[in-house]
C-alpha atoms as a PDB file:
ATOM      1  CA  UNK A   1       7.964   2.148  39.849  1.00  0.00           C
ATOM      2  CA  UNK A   2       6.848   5.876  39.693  1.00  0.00           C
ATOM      3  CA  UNK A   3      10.430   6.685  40.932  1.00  0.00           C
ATOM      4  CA  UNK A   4      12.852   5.126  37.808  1.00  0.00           C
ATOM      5  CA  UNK A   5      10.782   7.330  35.251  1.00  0.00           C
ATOM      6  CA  UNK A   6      11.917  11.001  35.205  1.00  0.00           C
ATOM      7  CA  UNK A   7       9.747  13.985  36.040  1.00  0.00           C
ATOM      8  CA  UNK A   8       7.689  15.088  33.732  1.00  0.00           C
ATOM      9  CA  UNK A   9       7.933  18.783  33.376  1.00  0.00           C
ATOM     10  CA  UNK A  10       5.303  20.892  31.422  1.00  0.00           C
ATOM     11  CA  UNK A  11       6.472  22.246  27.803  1.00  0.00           C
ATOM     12  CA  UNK A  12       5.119  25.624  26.508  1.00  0.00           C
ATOM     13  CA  UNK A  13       4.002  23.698  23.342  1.00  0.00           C
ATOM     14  CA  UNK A  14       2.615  27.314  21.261  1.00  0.00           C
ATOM     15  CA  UNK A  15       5.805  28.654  22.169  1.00  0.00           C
ATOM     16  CA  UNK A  16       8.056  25.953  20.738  1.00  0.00           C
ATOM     17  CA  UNK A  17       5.629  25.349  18.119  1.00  0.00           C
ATOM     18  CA  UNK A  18       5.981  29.461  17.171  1.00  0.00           C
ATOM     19  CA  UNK A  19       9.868  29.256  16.826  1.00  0.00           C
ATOM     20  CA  UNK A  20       9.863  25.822  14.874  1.00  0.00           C
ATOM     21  CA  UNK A  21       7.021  27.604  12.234  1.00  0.00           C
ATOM     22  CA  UNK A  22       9.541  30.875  12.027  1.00  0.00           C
ATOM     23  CA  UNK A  23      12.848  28.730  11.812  1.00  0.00           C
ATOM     24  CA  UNK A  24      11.010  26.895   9.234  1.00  0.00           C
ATOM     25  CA  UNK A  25       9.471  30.227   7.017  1.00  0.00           C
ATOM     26  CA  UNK A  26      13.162  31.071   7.147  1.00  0.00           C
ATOM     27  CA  UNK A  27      14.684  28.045   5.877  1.00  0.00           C
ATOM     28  CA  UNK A  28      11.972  27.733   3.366  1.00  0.00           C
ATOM     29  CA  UNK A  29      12.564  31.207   1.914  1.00  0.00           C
ATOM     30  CA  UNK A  30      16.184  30.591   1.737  1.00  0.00           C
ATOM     31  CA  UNK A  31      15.475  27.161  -0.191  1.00  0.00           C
ATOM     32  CA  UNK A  32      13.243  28.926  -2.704  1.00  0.00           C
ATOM     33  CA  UNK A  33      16.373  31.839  -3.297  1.00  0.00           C
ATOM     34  CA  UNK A  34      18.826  28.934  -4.079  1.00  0.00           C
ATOM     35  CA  UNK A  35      16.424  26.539  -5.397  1.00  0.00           C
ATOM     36  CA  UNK A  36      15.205  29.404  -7.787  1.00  0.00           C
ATOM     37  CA  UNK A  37      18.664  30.275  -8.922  1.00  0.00           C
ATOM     38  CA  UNK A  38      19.763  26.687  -9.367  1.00  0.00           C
ATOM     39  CA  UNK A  39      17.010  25.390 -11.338  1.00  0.00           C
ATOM     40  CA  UNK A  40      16.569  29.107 -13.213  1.00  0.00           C
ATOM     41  CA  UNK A  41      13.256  28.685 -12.524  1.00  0.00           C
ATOM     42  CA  UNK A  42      10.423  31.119 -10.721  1.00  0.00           C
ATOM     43  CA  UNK A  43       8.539  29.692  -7.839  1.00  0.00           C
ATOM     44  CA  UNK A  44       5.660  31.516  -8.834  1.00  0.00           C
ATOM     45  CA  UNK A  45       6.070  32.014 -13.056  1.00  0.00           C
ATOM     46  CA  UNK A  46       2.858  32.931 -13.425  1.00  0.00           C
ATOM     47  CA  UNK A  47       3.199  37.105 -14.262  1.00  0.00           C
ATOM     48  CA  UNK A  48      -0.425  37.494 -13.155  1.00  0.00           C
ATOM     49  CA  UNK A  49       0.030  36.069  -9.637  1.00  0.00           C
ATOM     50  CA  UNK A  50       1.953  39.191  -8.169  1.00  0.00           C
ATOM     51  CA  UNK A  51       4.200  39.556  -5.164  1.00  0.00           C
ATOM     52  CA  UNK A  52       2.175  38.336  -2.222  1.00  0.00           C
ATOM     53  CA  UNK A  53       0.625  34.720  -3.181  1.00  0.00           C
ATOM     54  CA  UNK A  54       4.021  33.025  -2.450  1.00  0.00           C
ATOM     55  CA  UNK A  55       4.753  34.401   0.598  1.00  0.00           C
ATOM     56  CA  UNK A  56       0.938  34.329   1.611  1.00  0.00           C
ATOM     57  CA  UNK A  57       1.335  30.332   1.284  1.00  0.00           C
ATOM     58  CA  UNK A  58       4.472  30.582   2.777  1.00  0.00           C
ATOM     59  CA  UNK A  59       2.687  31.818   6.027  1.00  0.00           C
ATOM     60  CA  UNK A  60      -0.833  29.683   5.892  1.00  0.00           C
ATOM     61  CA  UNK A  61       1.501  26.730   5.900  1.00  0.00           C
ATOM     62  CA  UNK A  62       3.136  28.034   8.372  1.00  0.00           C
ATOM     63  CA  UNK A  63       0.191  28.578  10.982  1.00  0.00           C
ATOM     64  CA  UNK A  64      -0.893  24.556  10.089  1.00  0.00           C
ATOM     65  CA  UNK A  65       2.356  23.739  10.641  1.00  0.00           C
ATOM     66  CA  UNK A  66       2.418  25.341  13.915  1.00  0.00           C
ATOM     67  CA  UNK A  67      -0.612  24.127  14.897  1.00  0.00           C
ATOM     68  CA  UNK A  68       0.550  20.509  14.250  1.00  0.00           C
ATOM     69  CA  UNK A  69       3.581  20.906  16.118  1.00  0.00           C
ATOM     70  CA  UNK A  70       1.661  21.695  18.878  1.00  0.00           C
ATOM     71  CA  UNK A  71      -0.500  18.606  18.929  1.00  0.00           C
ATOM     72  CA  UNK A  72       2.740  16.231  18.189  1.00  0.00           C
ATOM     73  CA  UNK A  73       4.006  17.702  21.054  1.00  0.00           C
ATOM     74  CA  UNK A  74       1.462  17.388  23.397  1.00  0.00           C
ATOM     75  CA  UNK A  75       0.024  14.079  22.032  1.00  0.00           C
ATOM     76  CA  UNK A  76       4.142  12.421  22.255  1.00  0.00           C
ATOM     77  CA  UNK A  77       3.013  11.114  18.773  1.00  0.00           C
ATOM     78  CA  UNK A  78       5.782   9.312  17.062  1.00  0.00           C
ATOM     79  CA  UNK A  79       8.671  10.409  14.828  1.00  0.00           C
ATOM     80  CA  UNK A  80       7.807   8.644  11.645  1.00  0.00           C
ATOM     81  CA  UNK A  81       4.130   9.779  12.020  1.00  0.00           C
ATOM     82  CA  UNK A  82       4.920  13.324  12.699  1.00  0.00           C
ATOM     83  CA  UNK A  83       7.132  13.848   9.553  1.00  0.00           C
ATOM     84  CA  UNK A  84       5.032  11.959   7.046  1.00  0.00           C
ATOM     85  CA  UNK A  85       2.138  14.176   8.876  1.00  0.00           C
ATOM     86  CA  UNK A  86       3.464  17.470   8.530  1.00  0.00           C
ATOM     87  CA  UNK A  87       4.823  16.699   5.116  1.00  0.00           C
ATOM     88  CA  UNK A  88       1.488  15.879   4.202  1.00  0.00           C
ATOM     89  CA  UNK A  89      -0.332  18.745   5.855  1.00  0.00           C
ATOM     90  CA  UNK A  90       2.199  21.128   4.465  1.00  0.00           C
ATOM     91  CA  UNK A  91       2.240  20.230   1.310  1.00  0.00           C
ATOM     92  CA  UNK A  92      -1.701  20.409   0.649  1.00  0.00           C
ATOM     93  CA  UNK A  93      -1.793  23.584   2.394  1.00  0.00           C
ATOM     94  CA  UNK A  94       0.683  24.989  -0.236  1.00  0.00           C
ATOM     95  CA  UNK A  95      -1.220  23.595  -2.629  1.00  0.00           C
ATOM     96  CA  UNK A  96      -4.736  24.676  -1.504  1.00  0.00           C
ATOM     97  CA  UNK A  97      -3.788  28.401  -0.067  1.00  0.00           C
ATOM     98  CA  UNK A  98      -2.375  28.413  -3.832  1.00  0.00           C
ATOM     99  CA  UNK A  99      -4.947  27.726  -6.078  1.00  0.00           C
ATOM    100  CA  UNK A 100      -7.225  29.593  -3.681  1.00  0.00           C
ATOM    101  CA  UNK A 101      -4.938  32.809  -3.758  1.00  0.00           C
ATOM    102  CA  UNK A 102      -4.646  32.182  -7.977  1.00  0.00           C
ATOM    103  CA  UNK A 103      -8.220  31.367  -7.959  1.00  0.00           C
ATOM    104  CA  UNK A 104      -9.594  34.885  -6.410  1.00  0.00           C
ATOM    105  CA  UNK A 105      -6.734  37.085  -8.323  1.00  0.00           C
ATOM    106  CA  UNK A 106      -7.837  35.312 -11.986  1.00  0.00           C
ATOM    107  CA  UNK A 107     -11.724  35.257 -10.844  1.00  0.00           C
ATOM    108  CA  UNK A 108     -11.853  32.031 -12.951  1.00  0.00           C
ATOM    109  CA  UNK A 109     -13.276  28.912 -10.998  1.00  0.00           C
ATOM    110  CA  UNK A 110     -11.280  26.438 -12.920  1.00  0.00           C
ATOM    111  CA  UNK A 111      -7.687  27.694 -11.284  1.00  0.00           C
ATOM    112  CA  UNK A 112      -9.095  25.493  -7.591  1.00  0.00           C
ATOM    113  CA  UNK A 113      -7.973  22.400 -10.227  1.00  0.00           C
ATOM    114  CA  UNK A 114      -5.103  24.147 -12.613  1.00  0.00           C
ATOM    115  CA  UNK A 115      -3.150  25.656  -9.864  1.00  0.00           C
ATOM    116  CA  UNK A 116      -2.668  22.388  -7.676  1.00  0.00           C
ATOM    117  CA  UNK A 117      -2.069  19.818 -10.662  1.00  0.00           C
ATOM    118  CA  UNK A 118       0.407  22.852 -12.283  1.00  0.00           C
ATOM    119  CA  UNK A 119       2.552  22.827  -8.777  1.00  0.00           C
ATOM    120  CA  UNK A 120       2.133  19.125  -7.418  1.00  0.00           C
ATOM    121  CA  UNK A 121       5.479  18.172  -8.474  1.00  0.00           C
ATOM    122  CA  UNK A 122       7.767  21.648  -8.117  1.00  0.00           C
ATOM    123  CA  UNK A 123      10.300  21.467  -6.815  1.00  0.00           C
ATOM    124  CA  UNK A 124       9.858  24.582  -4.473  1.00  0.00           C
ATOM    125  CA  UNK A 125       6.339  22.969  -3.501  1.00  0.00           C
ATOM    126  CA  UNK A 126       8.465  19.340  -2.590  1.00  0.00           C
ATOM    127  CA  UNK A 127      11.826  20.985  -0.835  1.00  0.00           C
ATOM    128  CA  UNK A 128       9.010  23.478   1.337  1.00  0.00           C
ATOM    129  CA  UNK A 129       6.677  20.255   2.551  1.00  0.00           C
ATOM    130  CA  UNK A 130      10.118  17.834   3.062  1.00  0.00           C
ATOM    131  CA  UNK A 131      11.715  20.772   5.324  1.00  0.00           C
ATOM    132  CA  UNK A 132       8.715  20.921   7.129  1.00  0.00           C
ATOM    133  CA  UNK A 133       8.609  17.282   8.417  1.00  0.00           C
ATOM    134  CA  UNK A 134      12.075  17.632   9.469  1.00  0.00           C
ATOM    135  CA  UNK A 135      10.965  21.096  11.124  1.00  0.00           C
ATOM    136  CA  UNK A 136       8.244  18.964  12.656  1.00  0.00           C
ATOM    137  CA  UNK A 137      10.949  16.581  14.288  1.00  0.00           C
ATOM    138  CA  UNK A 138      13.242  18.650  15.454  1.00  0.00           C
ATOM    139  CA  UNK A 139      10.260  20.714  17.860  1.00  0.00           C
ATOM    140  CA  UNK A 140       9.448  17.073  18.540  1.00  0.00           C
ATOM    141  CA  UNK A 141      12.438  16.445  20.176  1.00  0.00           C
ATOM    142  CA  UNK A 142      13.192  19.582  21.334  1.00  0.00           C
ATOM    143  CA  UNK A 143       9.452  19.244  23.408  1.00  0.00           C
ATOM    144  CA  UNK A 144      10.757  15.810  24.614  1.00  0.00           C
ATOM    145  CA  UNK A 145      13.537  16.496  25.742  1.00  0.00           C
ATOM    146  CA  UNK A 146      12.159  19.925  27.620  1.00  0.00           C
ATOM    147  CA  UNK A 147       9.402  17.355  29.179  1.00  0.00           C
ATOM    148  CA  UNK A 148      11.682  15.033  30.447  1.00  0.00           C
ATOM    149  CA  UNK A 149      13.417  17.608  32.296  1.00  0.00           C
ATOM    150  CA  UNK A 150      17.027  17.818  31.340  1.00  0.00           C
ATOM    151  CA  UNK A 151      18.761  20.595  30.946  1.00  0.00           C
ATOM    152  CA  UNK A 152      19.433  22.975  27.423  1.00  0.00           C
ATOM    153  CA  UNK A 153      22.431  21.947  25.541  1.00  0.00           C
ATOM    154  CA  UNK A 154      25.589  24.112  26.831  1.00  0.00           C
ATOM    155  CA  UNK A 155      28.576  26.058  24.943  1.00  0.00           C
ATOM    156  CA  UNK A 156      31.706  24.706  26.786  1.00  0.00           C
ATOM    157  CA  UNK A 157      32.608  28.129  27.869  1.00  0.00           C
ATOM    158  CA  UNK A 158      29.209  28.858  29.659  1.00  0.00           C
ATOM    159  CA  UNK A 159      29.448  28.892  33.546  1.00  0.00           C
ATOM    160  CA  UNK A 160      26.150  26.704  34.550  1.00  0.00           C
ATOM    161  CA  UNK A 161      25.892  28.656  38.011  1.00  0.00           C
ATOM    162  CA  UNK A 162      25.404  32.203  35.569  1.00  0.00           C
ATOM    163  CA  UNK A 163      21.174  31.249  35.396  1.00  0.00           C
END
Protein backbone atom coordinates (compact mmCIF):
# COMPACT_ATOMS: atom_id res chain seq x y z
CA UNK A 1 0.00 0.00 0.00
CA UNK A 2 2.84 2.41 1.14
CA UNK A 3 4.34 1.81 -2.39
CA UNK A 4 1.29 3.29 -4.95
CA UNK A 5 1.44 6.71 -2.97
CA UNK A 6 4.37 8.94 -4.08
CA UNK A 7 7.18 10.14 -1.85
CA UNK A 8 6.60 12.70 0.12
CA UNK A 9 9.34 15.21 -0.11
CA UNK A 10 9.76 18.12 2.45
CA UNK A 11 8.69 21.78 1.14
CA UNK A 12 10.55 24.89 2.47
CA UNK A 13 7.07 26.28 3.44
CA UNK A 14 8.66 30.16 4.77
CA UNK A 15 10.37 30.16 1.63
CA UNK A 16 7.42 29.60 -0.70
CA UNK A 17 5.28 31.39 1.62
CA UNK A 18 8.00 34.62 1.26
CA UNK A 19 7.74 34.66 -2.64
CA UNK A 20 3.83 34.14 -2.74
CA UNK A 21 3.57 37.40 0.00
CA UNK A 22 6.12 39.47 -2.50
CA UNK A 23 4.38 38.25 -5.83
CA UNK A 24 1.31 39.25 -4.11
CA UNK A 25 2.58 43.07 -2.64
CA UNK A 26 3.44 43.37 -6.31
CA UNK A 27 0.31 42.51 -7.91
CA UNK A 28 -1.54 44.40 -5.30
CA UNK A 29 0.37 47.64 -5.93
CA UNK A 30 -0.12 47.31 -9.56
CA UNK A 31 -4.03 46.79 -8.95
CA UNK A 32 -4.21 49.92 -6.81
CA UNK A 33 -2.16 52.06 -9.94
CA UNK A 34 -4.87 50.86 -12.44
CA UNK A 35 -7.65 50.53 -10.11
CA UNK A 36 -6.84 54.20 -8.97
CA UNK A 37 -6.73 55.53 -12.47
CA UNK A 38 -9.83 53.68 -13.61
CA UNK A 39 -12.13 54.55 -10.95
CA UNK A 40 -10.32 58.30 -10.56
CA UNK A 41 -10.34 57.59 -7.22
CA UNK A 42 -7.39 57.70 -4.30
CA UNK A 43 -6.85 54.60 -2.31
CA UNK A 44 -6.08 56.57 0.54
CA UNK A 45 -8.22 60.22 -0.04
CA UNK A 46 -7.81 61.16 3.16
CA UNK A 47 -4.98 64.34 2.82
CA UNK A 48 -4.11 63.80 6.48
CA UNK A 49 -3.11 60.12 6.16
CA UNK A 50 0.32 60.79 4.32
CA UNK A 51 2.49 58.55 2.20
CA UNK A 52 3.24 55.53 4.34
CA UNK A 53 -0.27 54.15 5.82
CA UNK A 54 -1.07 52.45 2.44
CA UNK A 55 1.89 50.84 1.85
CA UNK A 56 2.32 50.09 5.70
CA UNK A 57 -1.04 47.93 5.26
CA UNK A 58 0.15 46.80 2.19
CA UNK A 59 3.05 45.01 4.11
CA UNK A 60 1.16 43.93 7.61
CA UNK A 61 -1.12 42.07 5.26
CA UNK A 62 1.46 40.84 3.73
CA UNK A 63 3.38 39.18 6.78
CA UNK A 64 -0.39 37.49 7.80
CA UNK A 65 -0.61 36.46 4.57
CA UNK A 66 2.64 34.82 4.65
CA UNK A 67 2.18 33.39 7.71
CA UNK A 68 -1.06 31.69 6.50
CA UNK A 69 0.48 30.35 3.55
CA UNK A 70 2.71 28.69 5.59
CA UNK A 71 0.22 26.84 7.73
CA UNK A 72 -2.02 25.90 4.44
CA UNK A 73 0.92 24.48 3.30
CA UNK A 74 2.01 22.49 5.94
CA UNK A 75 -1.50 21.62 7.30
CA UNK A 76 -2.56 20.32 3.18
CA UNK A 77 -5.74 22.34 4.16
CA UNK A 78 -8.12 22.53 1.31
CA UNK A 79 -8.51 24.89 -1.66
CA UNK A 80 -11.87 26.38 -0.94
CA UNK A 81 -10.85 26.87 2.76
CA UNK A 82 -7.59 28.45 2.02
CA UNK A 83 -9.00 31.21 -0.31
CA UNK A 84 -12.09 32.13 1.67
CA UNK A 85 -9.30 32.09 4.65
CA UNK A 86 -6.85 34.32 3.34
CA UNK A 87 -9.48 36.53 1.83
CA UNK A 88 -10.79 36.86 5.12
CA UNK A 89 -7.56 37.33 7.03
CA UNK A 90 -6.43 39.80 4.46
CA UNK A 91 -9.05 41.77 4.29
CA UNK A 92 -9.42 42.52 8.20
CA UNK A 93 -5.84 43.05 8.38
CA UNK A 94 -6.24 45.92 5.81
CA UNK A 95 -8.85 47.04 7.61
CA UNK A 96 -7.42 46.89 11.17
CA UNK A 97 -3.55 47.98 10.31
CA UNK A 98 -5.77 50.94 8.75
CA UNK A 99 -7.76 52.38 11.22
CA UNK A 100 -4.89 51.67 13.61
CA UNK A 101 -2.30 53.61 11.34
CA UNK A 102 -5.34 56.58 10.87
CA UNK A 103 -6.09 56.18 14.44
CA UNK A 104 -2.39 57.11 15.90
CA UNK A 105 -1.71 59.88 12.98
CA UNK A 106 -5.37 61.76 13.92
CA UNK A 107 -4.84 60.92 17.85
CA UNK A 108 -8.68 60.65 17.87
CA UNK A 109 -10.03 57.25 19.35
CA UNK A 110 -13.10 57.23 17.26
CA UNK A 111 -11.01 56.59 13.75
CA UNK A 112 -10.57 52.36 15.29
CA UNK A 113 -14.59 52.55 14.04
CA UNK A 114 -14.56 55.43 11.09
CA UNK A 115 -11.64 54.10 9.26
CA UNK A 116 -12.90 50.37 8.84
CA UNK A 117 -16.74 51.17 8.10
CA UNK A 118 -15.22 54.23 5.59
CA UNK A 119 -13.06 51.36 3.58
CA UNK A 120 -15.20 48.05 4.03
CA UNK A 121 -16.50 48.22 0.64
CA UNK A 122 -13.45 49.98 -1.61
CA UNK A 123 -12.73 48.76 -4.09
CA UNK A 124 -8.84 48.79 -3.53
CA UNK A 125 -9.65 47.14 0.01
CA UNK A 126 -11.92 44.16 -2.10
CA UNK A 127 -9.45 43.67 -5.37
CA UNK A 128 -6.24 43.52 -2.45
CA UNK A 129 -8.14 40.67 -0.10
CA UNK A 130 -9.66 38.71 -3.53
CA UNK A 131 -5.91 38.64 -5.01
CA UNK A 132 -4.79 37.37 -1.94
CA UNK A 133 -6.91 34.15 -1.81
CA UNK A 134 -5.89 33.43 -5.23
CA UNK A 135 -2.17 34.24 -4.03
CA UNK A 136 -3.02 31.81 -1.26
CA UNK A 137 -3.85 28.99 -3.92
CA UNK A 138 -1.43 29.25 -6.15
CA UNK A 139 1.57 28.67 -3.05
CA UNK A 140 -0.94 25.94 -2.24
CA UNK A 141 -0.36 24.18 -5.17
CA UNK A 142 2.86 25.13 -5.85
CA UNK A 143 3.73 23.38 -2.03
CA UNK A 144 1.76 20.31 -3.31
CA UNK A 145 3.08 19.75 -6.04
CA UNK A 146 6.90 20.37 -4.56
CA UNK A 147 5.71 17.65 -1.76
CA UNK A 148 4.70 15.17 -4.01
CA UNK A 149 7.91 15.21 -5.64
CA UNK A 150 7.61 15.99 -9.29
CA UNK A 151 9.64 17.94 -11.02
CA UNK A 152 9.43 22.16 -11.82
CA UNK A 153 7.56 22.96 -14.89
CA UNK A 154 10.16 23.15 -17.98
CA UNK A 155 10.66 25.75 -21.03
CA UNK A 156 10.79 23.37 -24.09
CA UNK A 157 14.20 24.56 -24.93
CA UNK A 158 15.76 23.67 -21.45
CA UNK A 159 18.14 20.59 -21.53
CA UNK A 160 16.90 18.56 -18.21
CA UNK A 161 20.54 16.99 -17.80
CA UNK A 162 21.88 21.09 -17.39
CA UNK A 163 20.89 20.77 -13.17
Amino acid sequence: MAADRPERRPVNAPLLAAFTAAGWAAVVVAAFGILSLLLDLDVIPQSDAGPLLGPAMVVGAAVVLALLVIRIIRTEQPAGLSFVGATAAVYLALLVLGAIGYTLLRAQVIWLLVFPLTYAVSPFIVAAALLAGIAALVGRSMGARQAKGRPRPRWPWEDPSDE
